[in-house]
PDB file of N, CA and C in Angstrom:
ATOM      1  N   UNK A   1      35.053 125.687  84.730  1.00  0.00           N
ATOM      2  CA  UNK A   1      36.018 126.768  84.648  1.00  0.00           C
ATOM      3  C   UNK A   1      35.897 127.699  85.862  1.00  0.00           C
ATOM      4  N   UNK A   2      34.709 128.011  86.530  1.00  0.00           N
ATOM      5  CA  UNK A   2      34.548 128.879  87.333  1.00  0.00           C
ATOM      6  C   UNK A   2      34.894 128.434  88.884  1.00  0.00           C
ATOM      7  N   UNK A   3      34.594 126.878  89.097  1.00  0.00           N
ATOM      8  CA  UNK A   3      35.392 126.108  90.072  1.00  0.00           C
ATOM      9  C   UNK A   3      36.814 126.141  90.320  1.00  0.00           C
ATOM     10  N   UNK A   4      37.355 126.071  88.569  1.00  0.00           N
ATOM     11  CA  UNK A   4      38.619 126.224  88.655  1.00  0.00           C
ATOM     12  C   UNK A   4      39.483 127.800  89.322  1.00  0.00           C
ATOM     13  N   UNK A   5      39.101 128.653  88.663  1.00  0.00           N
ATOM     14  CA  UNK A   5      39.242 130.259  89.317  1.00  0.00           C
ATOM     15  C   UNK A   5      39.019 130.104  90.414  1.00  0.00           C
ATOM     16  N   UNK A   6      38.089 130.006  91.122  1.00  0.00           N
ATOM     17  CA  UNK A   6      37.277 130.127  92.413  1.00  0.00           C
ATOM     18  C   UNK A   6      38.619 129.234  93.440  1.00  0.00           C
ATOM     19  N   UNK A   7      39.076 127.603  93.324  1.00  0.00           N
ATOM     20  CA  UNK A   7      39.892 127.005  93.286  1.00  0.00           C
ATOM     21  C   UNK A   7      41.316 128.153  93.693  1.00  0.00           C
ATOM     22  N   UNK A   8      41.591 128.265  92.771  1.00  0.00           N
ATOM     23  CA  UNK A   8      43.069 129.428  92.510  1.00  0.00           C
ATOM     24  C   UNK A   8      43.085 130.455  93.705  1.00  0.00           C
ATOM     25  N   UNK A   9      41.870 130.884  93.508  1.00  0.00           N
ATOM     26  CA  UNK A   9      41.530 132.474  94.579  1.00  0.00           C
ATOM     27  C   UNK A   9      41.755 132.008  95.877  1.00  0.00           C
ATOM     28  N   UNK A  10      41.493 130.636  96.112  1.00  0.00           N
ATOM     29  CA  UNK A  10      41.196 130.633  97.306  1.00  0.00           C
ATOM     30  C   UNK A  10      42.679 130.175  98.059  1.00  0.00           C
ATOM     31  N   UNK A  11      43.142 129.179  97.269  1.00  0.00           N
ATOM     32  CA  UNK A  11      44.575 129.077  97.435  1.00  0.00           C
ATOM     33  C   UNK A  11      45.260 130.391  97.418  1.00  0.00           C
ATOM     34  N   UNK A  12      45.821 131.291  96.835  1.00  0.00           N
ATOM     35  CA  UNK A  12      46.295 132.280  97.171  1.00  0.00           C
ATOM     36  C   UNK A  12      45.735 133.187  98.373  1.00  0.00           C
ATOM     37  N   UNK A  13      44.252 132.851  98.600  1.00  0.00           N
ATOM     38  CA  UNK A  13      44.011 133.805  99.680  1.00  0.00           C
ATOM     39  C   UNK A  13      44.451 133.477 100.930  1.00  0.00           C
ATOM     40  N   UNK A  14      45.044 131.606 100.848  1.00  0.00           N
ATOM     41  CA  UNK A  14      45.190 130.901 102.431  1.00  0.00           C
ATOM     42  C   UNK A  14      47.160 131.197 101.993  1.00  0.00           C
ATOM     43  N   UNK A  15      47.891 131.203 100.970  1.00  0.00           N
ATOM     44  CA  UNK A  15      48.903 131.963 101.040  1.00  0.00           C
ATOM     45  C   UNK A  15      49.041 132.931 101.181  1.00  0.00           C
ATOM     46  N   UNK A  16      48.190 133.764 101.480  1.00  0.00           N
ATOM     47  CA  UNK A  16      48.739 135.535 101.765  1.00  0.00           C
ATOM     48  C   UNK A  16      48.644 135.464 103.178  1.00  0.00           C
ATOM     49  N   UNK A  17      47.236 134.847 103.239  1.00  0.00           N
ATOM     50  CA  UNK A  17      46.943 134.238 105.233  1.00  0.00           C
ATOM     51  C   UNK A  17      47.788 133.933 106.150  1.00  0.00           C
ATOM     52  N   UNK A  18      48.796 132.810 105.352  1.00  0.00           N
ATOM     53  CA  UNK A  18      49.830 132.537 106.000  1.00  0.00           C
ATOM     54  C   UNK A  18      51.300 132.872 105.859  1.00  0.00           C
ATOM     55  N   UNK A  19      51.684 133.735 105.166  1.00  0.00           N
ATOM     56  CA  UNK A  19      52.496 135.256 104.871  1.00  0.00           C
ATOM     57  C   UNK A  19      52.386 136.155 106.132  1.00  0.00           C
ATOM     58  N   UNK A  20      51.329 136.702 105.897  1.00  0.00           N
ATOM     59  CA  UNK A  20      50.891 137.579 107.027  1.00  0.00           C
ATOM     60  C   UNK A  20      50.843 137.625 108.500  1.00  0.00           C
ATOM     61  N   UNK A  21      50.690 135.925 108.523  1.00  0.00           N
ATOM     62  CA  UNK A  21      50.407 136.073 110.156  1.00  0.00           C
ATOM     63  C   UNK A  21      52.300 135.466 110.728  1.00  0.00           C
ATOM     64  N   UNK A  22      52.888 134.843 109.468  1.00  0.00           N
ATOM     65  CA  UNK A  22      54.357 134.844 109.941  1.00  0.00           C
ATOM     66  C   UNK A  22      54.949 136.261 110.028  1.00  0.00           C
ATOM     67  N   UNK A  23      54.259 136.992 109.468  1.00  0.00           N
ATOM     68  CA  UNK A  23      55.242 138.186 109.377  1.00  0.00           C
ATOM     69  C   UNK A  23      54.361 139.333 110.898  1.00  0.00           C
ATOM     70  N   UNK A  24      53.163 139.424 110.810  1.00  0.00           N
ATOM     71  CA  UNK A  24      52.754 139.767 111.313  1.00  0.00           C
ATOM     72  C   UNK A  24      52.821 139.407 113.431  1.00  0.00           C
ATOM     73  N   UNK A  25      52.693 138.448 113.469  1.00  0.00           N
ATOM     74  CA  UNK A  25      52.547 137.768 114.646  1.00  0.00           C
ATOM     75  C   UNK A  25      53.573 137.342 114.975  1.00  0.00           C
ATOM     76  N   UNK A  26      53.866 136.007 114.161  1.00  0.00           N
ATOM     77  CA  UNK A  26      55.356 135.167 114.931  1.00  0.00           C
ATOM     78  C   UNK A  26      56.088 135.633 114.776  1.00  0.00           C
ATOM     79  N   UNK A  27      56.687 136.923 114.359  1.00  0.00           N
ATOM     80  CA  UNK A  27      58.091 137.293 114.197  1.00  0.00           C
ATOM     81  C   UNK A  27      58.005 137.971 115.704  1.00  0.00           C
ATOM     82  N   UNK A  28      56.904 139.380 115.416  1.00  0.00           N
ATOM     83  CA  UNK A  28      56.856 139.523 117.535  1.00  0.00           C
ATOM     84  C   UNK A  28      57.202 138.650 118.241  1.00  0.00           C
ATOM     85  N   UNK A  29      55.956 138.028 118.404  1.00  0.00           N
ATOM     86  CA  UNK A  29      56.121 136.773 119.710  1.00  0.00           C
ATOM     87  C   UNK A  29      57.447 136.199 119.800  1.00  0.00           C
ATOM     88  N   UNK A  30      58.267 136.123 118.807  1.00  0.00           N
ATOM     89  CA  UNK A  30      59.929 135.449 118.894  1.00  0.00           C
ATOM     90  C   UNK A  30      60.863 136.474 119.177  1.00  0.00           C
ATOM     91  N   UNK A  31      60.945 137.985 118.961  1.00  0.00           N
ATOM     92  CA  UNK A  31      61.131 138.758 119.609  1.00  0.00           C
ATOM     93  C   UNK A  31      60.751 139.280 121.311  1.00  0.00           C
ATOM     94  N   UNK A  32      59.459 138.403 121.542  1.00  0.00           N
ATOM     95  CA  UNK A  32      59.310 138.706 122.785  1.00  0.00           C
ATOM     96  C   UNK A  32      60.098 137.423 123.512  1.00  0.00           C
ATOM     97  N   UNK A  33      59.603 136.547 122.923  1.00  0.00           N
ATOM     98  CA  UNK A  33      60.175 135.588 123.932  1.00  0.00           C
ATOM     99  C   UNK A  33      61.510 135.001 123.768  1.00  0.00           C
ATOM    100  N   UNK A  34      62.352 136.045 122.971  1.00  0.00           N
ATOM    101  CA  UNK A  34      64.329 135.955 122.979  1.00  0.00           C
ATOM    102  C   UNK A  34      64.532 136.662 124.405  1.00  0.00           C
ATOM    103  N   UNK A  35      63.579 137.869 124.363  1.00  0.00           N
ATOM    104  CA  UNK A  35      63.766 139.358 125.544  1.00  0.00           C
ATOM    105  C   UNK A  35      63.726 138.214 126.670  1.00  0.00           C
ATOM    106  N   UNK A  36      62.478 137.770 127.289  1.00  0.00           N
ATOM    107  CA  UNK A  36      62.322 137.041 127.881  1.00  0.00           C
ATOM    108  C   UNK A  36      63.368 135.842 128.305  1.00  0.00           C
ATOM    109  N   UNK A  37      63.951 135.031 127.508  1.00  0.00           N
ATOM    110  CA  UNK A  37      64.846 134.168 127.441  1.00  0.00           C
ATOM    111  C   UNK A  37      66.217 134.776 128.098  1.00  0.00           C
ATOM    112  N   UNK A  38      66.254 136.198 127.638  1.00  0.00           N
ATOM    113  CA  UNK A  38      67.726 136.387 128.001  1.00  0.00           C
ATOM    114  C   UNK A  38      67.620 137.765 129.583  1.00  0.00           C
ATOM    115  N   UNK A  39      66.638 137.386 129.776  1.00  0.00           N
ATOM    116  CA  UNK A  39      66.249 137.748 131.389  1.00  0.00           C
ATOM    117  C   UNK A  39      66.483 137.182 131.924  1.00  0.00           C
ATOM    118  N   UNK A  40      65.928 135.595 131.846  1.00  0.00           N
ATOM    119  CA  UNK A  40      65.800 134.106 132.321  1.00  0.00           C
ATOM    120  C   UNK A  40      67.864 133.866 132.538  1.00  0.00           C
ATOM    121  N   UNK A  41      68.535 134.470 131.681  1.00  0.00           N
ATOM    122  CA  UNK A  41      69.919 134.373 131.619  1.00  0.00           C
ATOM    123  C   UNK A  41      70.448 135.631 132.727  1.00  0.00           C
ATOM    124  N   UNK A  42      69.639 136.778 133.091  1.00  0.00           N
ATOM    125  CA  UNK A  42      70.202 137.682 133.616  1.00  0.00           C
ATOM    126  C   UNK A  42      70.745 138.370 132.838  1.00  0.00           C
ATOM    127  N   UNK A  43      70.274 138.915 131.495  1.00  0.00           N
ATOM    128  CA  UNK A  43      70.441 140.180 131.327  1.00  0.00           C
ATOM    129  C   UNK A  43      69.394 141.102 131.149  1.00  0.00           C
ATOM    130  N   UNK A  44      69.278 141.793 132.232  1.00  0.00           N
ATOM    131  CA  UNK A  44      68.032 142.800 132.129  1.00  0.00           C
ATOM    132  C   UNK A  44      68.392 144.408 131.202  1.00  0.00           C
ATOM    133  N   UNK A  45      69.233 144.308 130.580  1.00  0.00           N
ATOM    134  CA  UNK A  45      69.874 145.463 130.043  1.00  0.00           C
ATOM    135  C   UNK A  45      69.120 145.405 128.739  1.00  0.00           C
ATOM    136  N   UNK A  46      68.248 144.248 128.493  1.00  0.00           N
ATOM    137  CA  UNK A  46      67.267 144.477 126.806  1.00  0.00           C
ATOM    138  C   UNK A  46      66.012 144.320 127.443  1.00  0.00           C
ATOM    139  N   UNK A  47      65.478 145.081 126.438  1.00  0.00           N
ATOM    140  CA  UNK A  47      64.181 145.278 125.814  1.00  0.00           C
ATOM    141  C   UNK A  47      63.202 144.896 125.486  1.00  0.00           C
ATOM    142  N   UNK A  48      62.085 144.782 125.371  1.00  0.00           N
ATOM    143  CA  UNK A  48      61.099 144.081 124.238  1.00  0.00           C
ATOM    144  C   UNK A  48      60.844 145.001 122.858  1.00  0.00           C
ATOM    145  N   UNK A  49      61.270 144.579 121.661  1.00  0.00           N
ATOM    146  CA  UNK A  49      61.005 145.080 121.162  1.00  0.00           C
ATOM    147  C   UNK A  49      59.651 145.416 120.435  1.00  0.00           C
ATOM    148  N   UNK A  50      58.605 144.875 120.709  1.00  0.00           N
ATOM    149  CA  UNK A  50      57.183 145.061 120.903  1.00  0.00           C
ATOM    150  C   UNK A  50      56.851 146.449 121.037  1.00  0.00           C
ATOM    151  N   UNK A  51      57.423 147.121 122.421  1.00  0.00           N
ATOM    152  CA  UNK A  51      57.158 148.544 122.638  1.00  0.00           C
ATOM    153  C   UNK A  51      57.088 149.608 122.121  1.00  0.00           C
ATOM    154  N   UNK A  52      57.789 149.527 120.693  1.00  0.00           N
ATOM    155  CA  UNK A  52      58.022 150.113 119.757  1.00  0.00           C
ATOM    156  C   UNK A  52      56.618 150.137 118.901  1.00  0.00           C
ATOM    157  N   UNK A  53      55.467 148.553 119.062  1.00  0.00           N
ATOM    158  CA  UNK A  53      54.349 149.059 117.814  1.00  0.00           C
ATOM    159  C   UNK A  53      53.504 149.361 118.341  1.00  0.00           C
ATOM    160  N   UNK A  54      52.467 149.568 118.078  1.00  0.00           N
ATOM    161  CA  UNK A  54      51.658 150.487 118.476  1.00  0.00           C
ATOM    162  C   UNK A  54      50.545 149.108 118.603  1.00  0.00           C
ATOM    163  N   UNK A  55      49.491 149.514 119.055  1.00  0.00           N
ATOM    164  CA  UNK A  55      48.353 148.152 119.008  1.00  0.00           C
ATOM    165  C   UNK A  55      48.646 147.631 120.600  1.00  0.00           C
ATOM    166  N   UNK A  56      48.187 146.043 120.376  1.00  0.00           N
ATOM    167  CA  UNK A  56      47.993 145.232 121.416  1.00  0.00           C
ATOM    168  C   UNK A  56      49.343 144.803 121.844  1.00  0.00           C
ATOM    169  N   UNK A  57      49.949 144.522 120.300  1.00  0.00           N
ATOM    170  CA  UNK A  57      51.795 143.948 120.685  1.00  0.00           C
ATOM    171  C   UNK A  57      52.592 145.057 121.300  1.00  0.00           C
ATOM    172  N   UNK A  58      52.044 146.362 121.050  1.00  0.00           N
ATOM    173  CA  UNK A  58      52.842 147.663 121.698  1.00  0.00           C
ATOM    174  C   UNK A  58      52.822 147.306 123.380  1.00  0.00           C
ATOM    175  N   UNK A  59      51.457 147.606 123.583  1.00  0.00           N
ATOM    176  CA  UNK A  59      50.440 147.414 125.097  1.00  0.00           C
ATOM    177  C   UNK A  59      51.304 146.597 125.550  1.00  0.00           C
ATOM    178  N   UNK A  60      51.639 145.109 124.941  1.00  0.00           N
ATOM    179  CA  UNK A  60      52.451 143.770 126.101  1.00  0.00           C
ATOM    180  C   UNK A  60      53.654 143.847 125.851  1.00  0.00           C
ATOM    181  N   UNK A  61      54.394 144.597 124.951  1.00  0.00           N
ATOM    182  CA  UNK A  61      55.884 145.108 124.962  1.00  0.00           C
ATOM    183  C   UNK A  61      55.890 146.358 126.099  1.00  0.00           C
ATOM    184  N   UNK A  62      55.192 146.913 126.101  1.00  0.00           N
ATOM    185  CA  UNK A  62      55.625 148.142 127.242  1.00  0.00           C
ATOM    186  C   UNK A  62      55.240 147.225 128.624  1.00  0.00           C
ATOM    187  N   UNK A  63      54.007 146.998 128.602  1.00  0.00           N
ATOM    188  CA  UNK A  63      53.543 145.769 129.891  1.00  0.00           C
ATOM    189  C   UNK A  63      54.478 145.037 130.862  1.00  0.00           C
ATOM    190  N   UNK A  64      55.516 144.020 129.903  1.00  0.00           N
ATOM    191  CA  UNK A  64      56.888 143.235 129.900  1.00  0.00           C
ATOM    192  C   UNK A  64      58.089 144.014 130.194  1.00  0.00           C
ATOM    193  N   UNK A  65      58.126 145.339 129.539  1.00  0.00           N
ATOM    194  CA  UNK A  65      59.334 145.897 130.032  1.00  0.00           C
ATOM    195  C   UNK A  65      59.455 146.521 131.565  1.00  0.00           C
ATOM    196  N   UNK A  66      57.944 146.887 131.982  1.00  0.00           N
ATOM    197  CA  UNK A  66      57.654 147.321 133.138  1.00  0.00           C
ATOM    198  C   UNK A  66      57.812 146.614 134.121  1.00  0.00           C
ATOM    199  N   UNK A  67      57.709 145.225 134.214  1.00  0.00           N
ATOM    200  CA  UNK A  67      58.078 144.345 134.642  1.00  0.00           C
ATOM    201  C   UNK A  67      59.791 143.414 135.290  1.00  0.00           C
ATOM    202  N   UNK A  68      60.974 144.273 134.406  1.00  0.00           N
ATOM    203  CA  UNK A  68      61.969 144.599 134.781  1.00  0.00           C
ATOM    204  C   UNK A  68      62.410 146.320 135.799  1.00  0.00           C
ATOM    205  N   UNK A  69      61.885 146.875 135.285  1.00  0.00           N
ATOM    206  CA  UNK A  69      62.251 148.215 135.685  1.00  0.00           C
ATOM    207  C   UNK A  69      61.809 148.579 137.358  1.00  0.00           C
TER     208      UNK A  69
END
């Protein structure tokens, strides 16, 4: 029985794991690299929207935008 629980916990803990880091991570990084993409097209008139959070993804959203300007 206690295998079984133990079992359960752990599965939900590798679903929240991987919740989190889609929501957390890859949604940025696909936001950065649309910005990117549509530079690559010539329009420098957007953004990263990165710059906006605060942390490390803030740091390489402002980083990237500096990089047009």
């Amino acid at each position: 029985m206690t295998w079984l629980v133990l079992g359960f916990v752990a599965i939900g803990v590798l679903g929240m794991t991987l919740f989190y880091r889609e929501r957390l991570i890859v949604r940025r990084l696909r936001g950065l690299v649309d910005t990117t993409r549509r530079w690559a097209a010539g329009d420098f008139s957007v953004r990263s929207p990165l710059a906006y959070h605060g942390g490390e993804f803030g740091r390489l959203g402002l980083a990237v935008n500096d990089m047009v300007e």
